[in-house]
Protein backbone atom coordinates (compact mmCIF):
# COMPACT_ATOMS: atom_id res chain seq x y z
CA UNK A 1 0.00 0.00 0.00
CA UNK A 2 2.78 2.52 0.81
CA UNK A 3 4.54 2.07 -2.62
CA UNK A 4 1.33 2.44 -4.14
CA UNK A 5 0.17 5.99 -1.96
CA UNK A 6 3.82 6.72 -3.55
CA UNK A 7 2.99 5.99 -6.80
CA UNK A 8 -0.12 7.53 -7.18
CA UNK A 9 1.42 10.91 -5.95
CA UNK A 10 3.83 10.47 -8.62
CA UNK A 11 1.17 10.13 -11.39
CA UNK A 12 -0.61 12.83 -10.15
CA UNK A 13 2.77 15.13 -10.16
CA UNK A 14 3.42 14.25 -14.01
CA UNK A 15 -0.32 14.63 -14.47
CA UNK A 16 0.43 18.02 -13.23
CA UNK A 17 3.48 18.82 -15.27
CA UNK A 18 1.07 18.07 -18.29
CA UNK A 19 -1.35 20.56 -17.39
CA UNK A 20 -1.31 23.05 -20.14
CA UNK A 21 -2.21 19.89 -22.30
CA UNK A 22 -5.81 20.45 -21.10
CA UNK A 23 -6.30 23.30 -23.98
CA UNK A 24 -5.32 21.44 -26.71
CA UNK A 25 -6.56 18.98 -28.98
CA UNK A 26 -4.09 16.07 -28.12
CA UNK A 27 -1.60 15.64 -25.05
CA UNK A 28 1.61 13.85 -24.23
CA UNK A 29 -0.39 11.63 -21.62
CA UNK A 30 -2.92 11.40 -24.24
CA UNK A 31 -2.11 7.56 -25.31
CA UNK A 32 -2.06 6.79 -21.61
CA UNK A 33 -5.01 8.51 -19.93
CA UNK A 34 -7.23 5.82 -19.83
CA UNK A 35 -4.79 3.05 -18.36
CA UNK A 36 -3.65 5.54 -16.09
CA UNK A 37 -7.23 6.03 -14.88
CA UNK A 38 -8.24 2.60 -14.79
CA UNK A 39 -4.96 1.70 -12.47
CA UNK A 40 -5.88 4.39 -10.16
CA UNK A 41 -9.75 3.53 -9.92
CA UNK A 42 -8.46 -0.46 -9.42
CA UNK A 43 -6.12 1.30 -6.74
CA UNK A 44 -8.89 3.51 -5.37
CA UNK A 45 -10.71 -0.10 -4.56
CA UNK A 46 -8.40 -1.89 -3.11
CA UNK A 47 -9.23 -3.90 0.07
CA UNK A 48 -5.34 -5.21 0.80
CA UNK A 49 -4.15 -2.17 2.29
CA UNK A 50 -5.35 -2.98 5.73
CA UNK A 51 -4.78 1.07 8.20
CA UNK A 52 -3.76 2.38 4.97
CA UNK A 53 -6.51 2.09 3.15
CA UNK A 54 -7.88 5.37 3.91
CA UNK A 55 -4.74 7.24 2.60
CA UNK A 56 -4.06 5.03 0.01
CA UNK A 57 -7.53 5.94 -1.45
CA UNK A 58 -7.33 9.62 -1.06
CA UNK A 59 -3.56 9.48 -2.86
CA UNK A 60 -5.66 7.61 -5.59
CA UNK A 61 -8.47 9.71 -6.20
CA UNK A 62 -6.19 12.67 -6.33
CA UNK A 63 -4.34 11.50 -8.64
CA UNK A 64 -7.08 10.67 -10.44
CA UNK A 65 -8.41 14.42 -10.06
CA UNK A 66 -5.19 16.03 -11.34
CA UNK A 67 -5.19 13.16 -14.16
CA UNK A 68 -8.69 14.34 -15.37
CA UNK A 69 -7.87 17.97 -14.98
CA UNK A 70 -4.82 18.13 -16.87
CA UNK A 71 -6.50 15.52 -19.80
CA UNK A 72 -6.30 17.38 -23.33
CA UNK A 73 -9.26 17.86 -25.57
CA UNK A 74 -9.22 14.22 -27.27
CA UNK A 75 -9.25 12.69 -23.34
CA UNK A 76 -13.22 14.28 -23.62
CA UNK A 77 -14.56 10.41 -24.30
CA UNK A 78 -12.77 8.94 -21.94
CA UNK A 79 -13.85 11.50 -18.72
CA UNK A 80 -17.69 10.89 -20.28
CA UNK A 81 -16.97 7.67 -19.23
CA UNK A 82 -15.74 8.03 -15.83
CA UNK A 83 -18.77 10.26 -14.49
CA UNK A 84 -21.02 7.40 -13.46
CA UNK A 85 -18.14 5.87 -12.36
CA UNK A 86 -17.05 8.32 -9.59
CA UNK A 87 -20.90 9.25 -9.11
CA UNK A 88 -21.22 5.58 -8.44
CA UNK A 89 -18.39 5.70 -5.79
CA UNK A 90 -19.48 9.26 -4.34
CA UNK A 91 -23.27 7.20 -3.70
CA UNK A 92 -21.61 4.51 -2.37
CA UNK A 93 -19.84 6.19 0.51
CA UNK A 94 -22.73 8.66 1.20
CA UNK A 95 -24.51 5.49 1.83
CA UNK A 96 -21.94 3.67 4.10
CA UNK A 97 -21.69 6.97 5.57
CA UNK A 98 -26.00 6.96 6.56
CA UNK A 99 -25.49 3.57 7.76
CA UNK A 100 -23.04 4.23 9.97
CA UNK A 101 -24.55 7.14 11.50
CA UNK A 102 -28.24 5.57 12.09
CA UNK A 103 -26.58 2.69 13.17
CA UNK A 104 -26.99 1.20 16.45
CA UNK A 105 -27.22 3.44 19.52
């Protein structure tokens, strides 16, 4: 898990490097986008990282954010894609997040 947290804050600092790429039609990290953002959503779900699960998810989804914020025009498709995905997760944890608090007394 800490290798991964690691990693995941280096894609999300070359993500970063890249982002003036968001205003044109193609990017450098162009060919890579959606690997790169199917890596970090597989990363995002781990359940092997035992405490550091928690951090190791933030580092992913962060990376993920600077990922999709740097993406150049020709990445449009593959963010489509990726909204029900992340609204998926965000309804997932509001929903943990009800059960835990009308749990039991």
């Amino acid at each position: 898990p800490h290798i991964a947290e690691r990693v995941c804050c280096a894609l999300a600092h070359l993500a970063s490097g890249f982002g003036d790429d968001c205003d044109k039609p193609s990017g450098a990290l162009s060919p890579y986008n959606q690997m790169i953002i199917a890596a970090l959503l597989q990363t995002g779900a781990r359940t092997d990282a035992g405490q550091q699960a928690t951090k190791l998810r933030v580092s992913a989804y962060e990376a993920l954010n600077e990922v999709v914020r740097s993406a150049a025009n020709d990445q449009l498709p593959v963010i489509t894609q990726l909204v029900p995905v992340v609204l998926q997760k965000l309804n997932e944890v509001a929903q943990r997040m009800q059960a835990a608090e009308s749990g039991p007394p």
